[in-house]
PDB file of N, CA and C in Angstrom:
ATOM      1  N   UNK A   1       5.627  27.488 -26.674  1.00  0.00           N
ATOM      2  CA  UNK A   1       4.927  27.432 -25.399  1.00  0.00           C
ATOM      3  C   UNK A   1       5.858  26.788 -24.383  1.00  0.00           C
ATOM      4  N   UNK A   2       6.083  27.377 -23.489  1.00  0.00           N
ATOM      5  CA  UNK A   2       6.758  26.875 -22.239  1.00  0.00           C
ATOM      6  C   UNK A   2       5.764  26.429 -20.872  1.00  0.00           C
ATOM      7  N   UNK A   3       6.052  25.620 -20.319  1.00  0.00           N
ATOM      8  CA  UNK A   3       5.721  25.328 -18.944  1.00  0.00           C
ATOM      9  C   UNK A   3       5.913  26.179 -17.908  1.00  0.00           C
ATOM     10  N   UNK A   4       5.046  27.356 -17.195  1.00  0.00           N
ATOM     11  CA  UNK A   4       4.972  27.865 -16.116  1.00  0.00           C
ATOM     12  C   UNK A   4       4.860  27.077 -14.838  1.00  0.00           C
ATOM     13  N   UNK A   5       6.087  26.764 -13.892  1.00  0.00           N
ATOM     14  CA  UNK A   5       6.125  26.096 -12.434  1.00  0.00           C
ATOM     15  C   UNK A   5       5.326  26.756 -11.373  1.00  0.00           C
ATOM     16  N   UNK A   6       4.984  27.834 -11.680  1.00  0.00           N
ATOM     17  CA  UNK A   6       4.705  28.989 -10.953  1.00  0.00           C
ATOM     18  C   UNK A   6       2.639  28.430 -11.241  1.00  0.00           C
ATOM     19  N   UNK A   7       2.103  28.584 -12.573  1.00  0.00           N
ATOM     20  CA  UNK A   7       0.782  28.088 -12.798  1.00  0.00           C
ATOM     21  C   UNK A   7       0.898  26.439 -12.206  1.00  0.00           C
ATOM     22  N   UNK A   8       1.540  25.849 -12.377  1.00  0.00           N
ATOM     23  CA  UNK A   8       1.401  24.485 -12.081  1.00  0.00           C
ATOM     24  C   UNK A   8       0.849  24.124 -10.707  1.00  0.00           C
ATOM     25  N   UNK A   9       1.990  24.860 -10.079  1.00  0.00           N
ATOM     26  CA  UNK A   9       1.659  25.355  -8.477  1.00  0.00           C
ATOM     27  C   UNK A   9       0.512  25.927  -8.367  1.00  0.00           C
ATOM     28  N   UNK A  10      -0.167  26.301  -8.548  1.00  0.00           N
ATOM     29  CA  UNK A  10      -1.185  26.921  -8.790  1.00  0.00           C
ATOM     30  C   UNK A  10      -2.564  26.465  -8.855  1.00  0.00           C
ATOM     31  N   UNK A  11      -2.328  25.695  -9.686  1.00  0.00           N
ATOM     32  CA  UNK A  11      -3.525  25.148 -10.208  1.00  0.00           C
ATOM     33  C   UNK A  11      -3.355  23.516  -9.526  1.00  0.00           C
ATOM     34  N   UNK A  12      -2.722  23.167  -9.102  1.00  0.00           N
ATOM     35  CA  UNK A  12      -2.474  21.831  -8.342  1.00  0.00           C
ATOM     36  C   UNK A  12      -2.947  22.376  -6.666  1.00  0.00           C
ATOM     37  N   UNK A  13      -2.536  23.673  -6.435  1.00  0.00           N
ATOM     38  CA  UNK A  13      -3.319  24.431  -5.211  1.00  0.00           C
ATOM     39  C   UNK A  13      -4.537  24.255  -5.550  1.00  0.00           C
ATOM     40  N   UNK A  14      -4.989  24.853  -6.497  1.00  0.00           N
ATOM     41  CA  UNK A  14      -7.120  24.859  -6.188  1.00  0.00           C
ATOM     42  C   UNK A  14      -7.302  23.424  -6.240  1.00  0.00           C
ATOM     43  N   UNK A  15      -6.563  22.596  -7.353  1.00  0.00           N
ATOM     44  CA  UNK A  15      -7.147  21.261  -7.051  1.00  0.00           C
ATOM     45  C   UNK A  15      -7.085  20.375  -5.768  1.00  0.00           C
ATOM     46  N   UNK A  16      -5.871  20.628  -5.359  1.00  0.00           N
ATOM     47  CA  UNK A  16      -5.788  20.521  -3.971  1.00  0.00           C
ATOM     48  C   UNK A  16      -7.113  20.792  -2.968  1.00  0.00           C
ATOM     49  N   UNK A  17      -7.891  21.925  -3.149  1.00  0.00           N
ATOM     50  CA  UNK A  17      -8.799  22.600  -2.195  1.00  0.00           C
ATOM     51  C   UNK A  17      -9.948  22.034  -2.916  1.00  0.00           C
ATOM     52  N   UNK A  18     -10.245  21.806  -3.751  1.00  0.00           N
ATOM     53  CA  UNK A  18     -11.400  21.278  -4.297  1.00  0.00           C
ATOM     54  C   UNK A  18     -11.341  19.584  -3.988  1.00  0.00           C
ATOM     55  N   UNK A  19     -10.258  19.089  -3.710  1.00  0.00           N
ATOM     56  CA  UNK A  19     -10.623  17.341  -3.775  1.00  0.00           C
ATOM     57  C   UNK A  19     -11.148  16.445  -4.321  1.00  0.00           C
ATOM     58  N   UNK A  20     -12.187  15.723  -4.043  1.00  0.00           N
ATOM     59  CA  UNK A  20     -13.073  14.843  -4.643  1.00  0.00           C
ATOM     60  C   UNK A  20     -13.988  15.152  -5.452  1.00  0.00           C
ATOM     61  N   UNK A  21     -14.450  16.470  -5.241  1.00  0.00           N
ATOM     62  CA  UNK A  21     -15.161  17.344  -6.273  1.00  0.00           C
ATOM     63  C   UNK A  21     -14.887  17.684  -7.441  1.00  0.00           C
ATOM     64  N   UNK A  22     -13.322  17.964  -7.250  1.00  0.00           N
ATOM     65  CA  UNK A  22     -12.627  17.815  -8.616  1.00  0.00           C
ATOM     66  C   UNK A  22     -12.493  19.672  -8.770  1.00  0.00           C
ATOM     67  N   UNK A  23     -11.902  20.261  -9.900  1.00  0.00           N
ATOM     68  CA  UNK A  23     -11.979  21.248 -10.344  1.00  0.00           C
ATOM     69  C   UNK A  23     -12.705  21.497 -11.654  1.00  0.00           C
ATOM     70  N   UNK A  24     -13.228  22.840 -11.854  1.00  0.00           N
ATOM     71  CA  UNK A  24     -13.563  22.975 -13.642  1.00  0.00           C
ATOM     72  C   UNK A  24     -12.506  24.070 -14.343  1.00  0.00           C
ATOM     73  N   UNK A  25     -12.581  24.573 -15.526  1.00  0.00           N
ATOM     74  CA  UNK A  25     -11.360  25.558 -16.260  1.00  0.00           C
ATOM     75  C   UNK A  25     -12.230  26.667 -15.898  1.00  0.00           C
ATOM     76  N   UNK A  26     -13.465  27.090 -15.068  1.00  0.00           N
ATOM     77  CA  UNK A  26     -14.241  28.435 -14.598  1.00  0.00           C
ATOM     78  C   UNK A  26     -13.080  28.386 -12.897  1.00  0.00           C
ATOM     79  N   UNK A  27     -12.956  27.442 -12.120  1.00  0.00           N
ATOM     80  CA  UNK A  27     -11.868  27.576 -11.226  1.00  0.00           C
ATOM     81  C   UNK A  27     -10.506  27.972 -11.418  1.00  0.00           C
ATOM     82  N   UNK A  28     -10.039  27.987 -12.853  1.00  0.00           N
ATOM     83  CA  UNK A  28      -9.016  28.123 -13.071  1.00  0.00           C
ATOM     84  C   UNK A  28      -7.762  29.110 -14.156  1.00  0.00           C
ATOM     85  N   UNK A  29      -8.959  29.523 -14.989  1.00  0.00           N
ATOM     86  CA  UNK A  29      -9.158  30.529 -16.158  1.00  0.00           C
ATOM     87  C   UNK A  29      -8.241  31.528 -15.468  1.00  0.00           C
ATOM     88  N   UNK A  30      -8.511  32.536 -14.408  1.00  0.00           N
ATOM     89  CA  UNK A  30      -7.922  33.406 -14.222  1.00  0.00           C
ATOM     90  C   UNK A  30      -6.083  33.171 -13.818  1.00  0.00           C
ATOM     91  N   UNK A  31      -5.782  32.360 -14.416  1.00  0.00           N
ATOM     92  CA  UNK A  31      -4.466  31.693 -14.324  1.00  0.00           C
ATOM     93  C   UNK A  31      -3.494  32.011 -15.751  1.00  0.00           C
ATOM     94  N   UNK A  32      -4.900  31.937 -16.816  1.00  0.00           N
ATOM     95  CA  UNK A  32      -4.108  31.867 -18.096  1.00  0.00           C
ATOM     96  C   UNK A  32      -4.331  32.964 -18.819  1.00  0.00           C
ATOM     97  N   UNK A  33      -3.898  33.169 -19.848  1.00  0.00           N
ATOM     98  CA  UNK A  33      -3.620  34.313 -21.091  1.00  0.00           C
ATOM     99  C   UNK A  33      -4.695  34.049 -21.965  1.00  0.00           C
ATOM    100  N   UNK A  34      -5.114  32.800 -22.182  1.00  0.00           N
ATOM    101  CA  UNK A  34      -5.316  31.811 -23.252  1.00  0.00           C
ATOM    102  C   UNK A  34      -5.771  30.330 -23.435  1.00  0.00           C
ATOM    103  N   UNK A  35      -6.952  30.140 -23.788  1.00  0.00           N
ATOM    104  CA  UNK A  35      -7.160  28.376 -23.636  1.00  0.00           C
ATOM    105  C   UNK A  35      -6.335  27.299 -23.618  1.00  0.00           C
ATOM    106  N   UNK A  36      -5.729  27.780 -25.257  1.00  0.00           N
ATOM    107  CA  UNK A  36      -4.196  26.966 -25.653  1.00  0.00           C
ATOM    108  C   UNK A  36      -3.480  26.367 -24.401  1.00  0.00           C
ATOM    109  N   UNK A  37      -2.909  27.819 -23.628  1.00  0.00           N
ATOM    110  CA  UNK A  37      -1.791  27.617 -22.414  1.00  0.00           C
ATOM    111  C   UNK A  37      -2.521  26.618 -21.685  1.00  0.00           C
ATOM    112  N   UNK A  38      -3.765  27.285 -20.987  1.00  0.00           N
ATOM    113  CA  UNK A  38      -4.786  26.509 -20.192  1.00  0.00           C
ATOM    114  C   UNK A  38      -4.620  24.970 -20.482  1.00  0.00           C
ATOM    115  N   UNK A  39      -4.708  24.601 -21.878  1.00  0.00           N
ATOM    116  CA  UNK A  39      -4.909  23.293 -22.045  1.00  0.00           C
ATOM    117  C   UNK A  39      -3.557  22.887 -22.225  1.00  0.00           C
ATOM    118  N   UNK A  40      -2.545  23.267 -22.374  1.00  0.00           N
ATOM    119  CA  UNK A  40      -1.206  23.234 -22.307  1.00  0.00           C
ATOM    120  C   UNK A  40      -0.831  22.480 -21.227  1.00  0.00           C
ATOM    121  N   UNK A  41      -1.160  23.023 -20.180  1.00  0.00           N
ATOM    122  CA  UNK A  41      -0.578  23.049 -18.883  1.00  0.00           C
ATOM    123  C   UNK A  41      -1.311  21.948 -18.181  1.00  0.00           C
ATOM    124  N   UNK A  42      -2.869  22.294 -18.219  1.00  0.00           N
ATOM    125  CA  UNK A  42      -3.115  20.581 -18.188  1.00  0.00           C
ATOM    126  C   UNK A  42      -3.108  19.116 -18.928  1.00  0.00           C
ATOM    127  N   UNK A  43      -2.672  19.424 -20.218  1.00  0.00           N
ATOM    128  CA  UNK A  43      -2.452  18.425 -20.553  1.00  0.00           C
ATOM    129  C   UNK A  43      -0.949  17.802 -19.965  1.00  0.00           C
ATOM    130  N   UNK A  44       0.091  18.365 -19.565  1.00  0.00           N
ATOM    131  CA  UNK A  44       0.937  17.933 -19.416  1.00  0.00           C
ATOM    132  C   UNK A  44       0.908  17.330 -17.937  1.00  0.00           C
ATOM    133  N   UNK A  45      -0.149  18.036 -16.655  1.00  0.00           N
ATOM    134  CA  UNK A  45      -0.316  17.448 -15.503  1.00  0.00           C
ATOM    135  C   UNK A  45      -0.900  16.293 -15.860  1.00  0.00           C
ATOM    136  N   UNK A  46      -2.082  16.165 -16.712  1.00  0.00           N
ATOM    137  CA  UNK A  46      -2.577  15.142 -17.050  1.00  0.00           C
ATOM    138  C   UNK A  46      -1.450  13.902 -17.179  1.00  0.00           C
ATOM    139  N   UNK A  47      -1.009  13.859 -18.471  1.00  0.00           N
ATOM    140  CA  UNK A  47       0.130  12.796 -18.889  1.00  0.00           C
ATOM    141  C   UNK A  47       0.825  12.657 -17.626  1.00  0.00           C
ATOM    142  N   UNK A  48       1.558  13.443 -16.542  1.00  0.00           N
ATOM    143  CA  UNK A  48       2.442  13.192 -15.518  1.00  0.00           C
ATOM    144  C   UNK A  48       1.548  12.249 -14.904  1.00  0.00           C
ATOM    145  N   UNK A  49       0.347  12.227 -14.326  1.00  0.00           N
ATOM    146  CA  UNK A  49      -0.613  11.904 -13.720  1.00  0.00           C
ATOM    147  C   UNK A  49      -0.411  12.386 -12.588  1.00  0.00           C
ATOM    148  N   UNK A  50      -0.358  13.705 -12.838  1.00  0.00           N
ATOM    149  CA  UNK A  50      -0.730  14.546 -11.397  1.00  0.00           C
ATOM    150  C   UNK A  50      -2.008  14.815 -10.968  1.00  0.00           C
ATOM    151  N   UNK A  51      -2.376  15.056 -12.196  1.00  0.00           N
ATOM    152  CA  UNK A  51      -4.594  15.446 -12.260  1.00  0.00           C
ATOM    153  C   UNK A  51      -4.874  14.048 -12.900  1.00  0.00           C
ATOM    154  N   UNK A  52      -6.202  14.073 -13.283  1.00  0.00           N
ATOM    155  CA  UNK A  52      -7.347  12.906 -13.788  1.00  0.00           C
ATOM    156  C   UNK A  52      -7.898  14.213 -15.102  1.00  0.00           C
ATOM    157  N   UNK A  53      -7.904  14.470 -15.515  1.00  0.00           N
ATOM    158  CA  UNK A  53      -8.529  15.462 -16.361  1.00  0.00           C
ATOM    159  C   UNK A  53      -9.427  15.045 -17.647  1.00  0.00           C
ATOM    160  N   UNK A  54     -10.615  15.533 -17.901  1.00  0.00           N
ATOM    161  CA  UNK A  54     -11.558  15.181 -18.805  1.00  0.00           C
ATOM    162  C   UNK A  54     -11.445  15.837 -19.780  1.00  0.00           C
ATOM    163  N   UNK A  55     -11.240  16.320 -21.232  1.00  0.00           N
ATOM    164  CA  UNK A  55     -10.890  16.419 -22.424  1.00  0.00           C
ATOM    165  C   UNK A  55     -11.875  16.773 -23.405  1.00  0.00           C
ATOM    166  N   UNK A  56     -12.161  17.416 -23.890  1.00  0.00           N
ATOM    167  CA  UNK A  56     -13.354  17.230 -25.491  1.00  0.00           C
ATOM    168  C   UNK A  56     -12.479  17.828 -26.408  1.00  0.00           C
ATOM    169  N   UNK A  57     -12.585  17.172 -27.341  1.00  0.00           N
ATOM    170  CA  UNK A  57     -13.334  15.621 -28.037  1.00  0.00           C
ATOM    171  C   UNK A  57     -12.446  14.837 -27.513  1.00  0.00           C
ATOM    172  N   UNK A  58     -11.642  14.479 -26.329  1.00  0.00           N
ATOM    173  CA  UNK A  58     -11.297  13.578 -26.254  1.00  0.00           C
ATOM    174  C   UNK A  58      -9.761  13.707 -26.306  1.00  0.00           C
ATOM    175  N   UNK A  59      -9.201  14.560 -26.050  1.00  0.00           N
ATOM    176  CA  UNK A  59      -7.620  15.109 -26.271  1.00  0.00           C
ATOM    177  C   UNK A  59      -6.607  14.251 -27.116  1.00  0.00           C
ATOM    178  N   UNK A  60      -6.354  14.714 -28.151  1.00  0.00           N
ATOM    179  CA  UNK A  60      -5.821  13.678 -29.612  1.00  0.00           C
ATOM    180  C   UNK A  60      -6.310  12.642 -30.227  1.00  0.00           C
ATOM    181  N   UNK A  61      -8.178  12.476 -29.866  1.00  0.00           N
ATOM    182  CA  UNK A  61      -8.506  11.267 -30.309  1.00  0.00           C
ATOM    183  C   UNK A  61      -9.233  11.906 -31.725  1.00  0.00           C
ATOM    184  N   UNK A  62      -8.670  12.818 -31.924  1.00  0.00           N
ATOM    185  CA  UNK A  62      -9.518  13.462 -33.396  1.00  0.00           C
ATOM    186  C   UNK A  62      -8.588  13.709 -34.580  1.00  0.00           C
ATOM    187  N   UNK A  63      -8.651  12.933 -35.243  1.00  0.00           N
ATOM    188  CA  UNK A  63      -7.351  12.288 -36.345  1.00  0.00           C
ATOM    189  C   UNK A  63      -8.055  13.223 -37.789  1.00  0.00           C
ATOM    190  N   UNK A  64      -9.021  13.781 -37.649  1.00  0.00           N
ATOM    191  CA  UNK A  64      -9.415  14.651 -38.914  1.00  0.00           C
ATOM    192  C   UNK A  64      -8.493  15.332 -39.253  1.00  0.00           C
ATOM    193  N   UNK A  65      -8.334  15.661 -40.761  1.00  0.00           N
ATOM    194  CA  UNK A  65      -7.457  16.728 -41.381  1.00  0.00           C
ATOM    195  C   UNK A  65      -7.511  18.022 -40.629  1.00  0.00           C
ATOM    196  N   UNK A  66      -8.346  18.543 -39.800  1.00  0.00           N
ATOM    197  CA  UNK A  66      -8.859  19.665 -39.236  1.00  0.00           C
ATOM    198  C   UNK A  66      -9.297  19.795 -37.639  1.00  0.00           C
ATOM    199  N   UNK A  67      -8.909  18.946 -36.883  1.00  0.00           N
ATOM    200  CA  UNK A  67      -9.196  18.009 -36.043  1.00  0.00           C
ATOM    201  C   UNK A  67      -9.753  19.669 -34.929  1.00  0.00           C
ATOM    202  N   UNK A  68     -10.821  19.320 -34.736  1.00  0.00           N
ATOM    203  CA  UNK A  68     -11.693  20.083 -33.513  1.00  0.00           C
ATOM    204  C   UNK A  68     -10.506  20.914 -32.427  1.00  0.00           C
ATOM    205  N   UNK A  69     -10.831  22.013 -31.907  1.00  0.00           N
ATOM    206  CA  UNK A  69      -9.982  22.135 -30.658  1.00  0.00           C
ATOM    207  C   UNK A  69     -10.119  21.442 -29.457  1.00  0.00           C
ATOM    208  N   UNK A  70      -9.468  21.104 -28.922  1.00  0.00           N
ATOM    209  CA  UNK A  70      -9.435  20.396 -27.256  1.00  0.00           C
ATOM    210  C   UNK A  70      -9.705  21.644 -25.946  1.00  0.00           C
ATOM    211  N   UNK A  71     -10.800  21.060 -25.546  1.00  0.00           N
ATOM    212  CA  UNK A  71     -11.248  21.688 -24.362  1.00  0.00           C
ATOM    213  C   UNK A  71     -10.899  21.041 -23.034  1.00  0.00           C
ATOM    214  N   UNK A  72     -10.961  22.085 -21.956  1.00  0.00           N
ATOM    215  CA  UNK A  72     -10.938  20.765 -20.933  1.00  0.00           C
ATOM    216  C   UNK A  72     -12.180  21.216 -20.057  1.00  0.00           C
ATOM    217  N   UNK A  73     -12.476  20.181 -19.490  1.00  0.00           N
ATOM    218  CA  UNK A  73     -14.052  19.915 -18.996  1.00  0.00           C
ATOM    219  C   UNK A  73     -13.501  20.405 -17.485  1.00  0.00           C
ATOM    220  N   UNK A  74     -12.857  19.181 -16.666  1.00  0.00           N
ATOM    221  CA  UNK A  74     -12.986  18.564 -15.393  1.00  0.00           C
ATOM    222  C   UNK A  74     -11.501  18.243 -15.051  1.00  0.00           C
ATOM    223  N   UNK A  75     -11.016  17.771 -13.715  1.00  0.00           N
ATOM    224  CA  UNK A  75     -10.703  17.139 -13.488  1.00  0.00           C
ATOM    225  C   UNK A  75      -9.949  17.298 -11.711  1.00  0.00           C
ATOM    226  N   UNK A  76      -9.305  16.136 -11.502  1.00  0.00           N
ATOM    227  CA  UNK A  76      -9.289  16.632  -9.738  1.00  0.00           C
ATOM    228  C   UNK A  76      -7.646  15.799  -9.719  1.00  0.00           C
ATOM    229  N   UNK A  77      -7.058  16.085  -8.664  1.00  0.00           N
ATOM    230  CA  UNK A  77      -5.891  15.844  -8.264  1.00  0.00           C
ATOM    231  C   UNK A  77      -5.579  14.325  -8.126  1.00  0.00           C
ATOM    232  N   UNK A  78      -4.309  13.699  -8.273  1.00  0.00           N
ATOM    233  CA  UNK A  78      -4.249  12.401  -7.875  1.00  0.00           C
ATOM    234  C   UNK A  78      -3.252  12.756  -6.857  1.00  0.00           C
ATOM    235  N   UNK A  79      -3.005  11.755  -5.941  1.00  0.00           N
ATOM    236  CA  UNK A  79      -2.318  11.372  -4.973  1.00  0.00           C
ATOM    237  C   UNK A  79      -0.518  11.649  -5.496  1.00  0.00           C
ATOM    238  N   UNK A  80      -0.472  11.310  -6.736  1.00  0.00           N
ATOM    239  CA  UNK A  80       0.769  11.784  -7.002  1.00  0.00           C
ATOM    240  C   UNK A  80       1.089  13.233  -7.084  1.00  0.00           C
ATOM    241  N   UNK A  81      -0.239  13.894  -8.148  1.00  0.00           N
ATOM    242  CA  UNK A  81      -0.450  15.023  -7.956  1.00  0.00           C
ATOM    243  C   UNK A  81       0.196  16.154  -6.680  1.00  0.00           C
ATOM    244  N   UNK A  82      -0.822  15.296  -5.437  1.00  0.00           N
ATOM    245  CA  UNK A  82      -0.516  16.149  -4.167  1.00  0.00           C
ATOM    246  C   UNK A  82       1.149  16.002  -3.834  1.00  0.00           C
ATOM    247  N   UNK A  83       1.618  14.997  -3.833  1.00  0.00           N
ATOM    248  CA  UNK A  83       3.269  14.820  -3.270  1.00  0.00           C
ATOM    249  C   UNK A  83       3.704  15.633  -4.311  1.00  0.00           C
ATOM    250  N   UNK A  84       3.483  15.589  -5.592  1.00  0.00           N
ATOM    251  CA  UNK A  84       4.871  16.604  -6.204  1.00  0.00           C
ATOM    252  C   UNK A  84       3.860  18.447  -5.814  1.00  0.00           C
ATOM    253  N   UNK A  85       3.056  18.637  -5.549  1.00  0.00           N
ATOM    254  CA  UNK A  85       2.639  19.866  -5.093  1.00  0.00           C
ATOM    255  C   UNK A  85       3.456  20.187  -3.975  1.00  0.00           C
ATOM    256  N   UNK A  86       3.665  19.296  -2.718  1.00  0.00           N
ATOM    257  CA  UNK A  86       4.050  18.966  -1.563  1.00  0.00           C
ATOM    258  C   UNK A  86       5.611  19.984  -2.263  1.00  0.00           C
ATOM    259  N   UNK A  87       5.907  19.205  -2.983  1.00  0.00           N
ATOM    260  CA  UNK A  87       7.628  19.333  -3.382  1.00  0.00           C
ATOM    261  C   UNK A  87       7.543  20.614  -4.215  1.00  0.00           C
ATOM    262  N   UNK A  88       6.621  20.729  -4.835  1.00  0.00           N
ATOM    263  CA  UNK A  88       6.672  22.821  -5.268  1.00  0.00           C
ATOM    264  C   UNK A  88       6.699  23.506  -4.325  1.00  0.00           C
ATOM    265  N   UNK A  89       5.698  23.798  -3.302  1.00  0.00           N
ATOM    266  CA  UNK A  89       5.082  24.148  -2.146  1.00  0.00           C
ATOM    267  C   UNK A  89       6.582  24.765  -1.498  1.00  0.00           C
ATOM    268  N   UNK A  90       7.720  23.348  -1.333  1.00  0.00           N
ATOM    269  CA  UNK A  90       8.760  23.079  -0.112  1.00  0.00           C
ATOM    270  C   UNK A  90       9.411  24.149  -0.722  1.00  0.00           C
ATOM    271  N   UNK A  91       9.531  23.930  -2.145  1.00  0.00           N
ATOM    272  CA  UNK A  91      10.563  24.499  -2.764  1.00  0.00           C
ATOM    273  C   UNK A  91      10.617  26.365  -3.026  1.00  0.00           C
ATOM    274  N   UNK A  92       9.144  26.306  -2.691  1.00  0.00           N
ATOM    275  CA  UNK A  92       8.688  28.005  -3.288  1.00  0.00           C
ATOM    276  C   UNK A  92       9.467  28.380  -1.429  1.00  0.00           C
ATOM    277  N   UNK A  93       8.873  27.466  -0.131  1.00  0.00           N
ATOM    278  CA  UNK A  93       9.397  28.080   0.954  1.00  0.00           C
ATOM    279  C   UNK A  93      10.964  28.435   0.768  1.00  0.00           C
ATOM    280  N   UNK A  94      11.798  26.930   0.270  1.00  0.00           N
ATOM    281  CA  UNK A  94      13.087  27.419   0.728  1.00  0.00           C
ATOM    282  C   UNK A  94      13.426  28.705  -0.414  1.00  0.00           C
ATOM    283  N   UNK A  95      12.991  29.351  -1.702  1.00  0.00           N
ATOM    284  CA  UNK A  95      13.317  30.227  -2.351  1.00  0.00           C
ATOM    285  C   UNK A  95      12.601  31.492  -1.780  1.00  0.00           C
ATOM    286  N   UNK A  96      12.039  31.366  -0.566  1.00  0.00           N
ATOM    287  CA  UNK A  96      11.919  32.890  -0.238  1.00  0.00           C
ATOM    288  C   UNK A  96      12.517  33.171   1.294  1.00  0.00           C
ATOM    289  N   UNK A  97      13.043  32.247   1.799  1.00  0.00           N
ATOM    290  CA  UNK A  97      13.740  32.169   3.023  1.00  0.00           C
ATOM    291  C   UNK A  97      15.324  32.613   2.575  1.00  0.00           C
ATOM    292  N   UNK A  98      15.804  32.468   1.046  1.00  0.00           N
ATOM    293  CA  UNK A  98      17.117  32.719   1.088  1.00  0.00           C
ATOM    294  C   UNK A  98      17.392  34.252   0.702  1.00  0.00           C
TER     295      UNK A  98
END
């Protein structure tokens, strides 16, 4: 599994437009192939702390031999979030200006 810059952007856009409300994975589904990726991709905004993101069961807190899949519920943009969006955003302009 690789990291798409292109979804990141993306999905840091709707969260962007949603705000305080936050986003759900029904805002965002049409982004992915696949839950996996889906949760892929936010888990890793998550850890950056770009998003706040809500988890079931709890994202790695399930230590069973068989451990449940991870869903994601919720979650909405942080302030760091928006500045490195800011810096995708800049970057998608200067790659279509050249």
């Amino acid at each position: 599994m690789q990291l798409n810059r292109d979804i990141i952007r993306q999905v840091l856009e709707i969260a962007a437009e949603k705000k305080e409300a936050g986003f759900e994975e029904k805002d965002i589904a049409h982004l992915f192939n696949e839950e996996y990726d889906l949760v892929f991709h936010l888990d890793y905004l998550n850890e950056k702390g770009f998003i706040e993101g809500e988890f079931t069961p709890g994202a790695y807190a399930a230590f069973a031999v068989l451990p449940q899949p991870i869903h994601f519920i919720r979650g909405k943009i942080t302030a760091k979030g928006l500045d490195y969006l800011q810096g995708l955003q800049q970057s998608v302009k200067v790659a279509t200006q050249s």
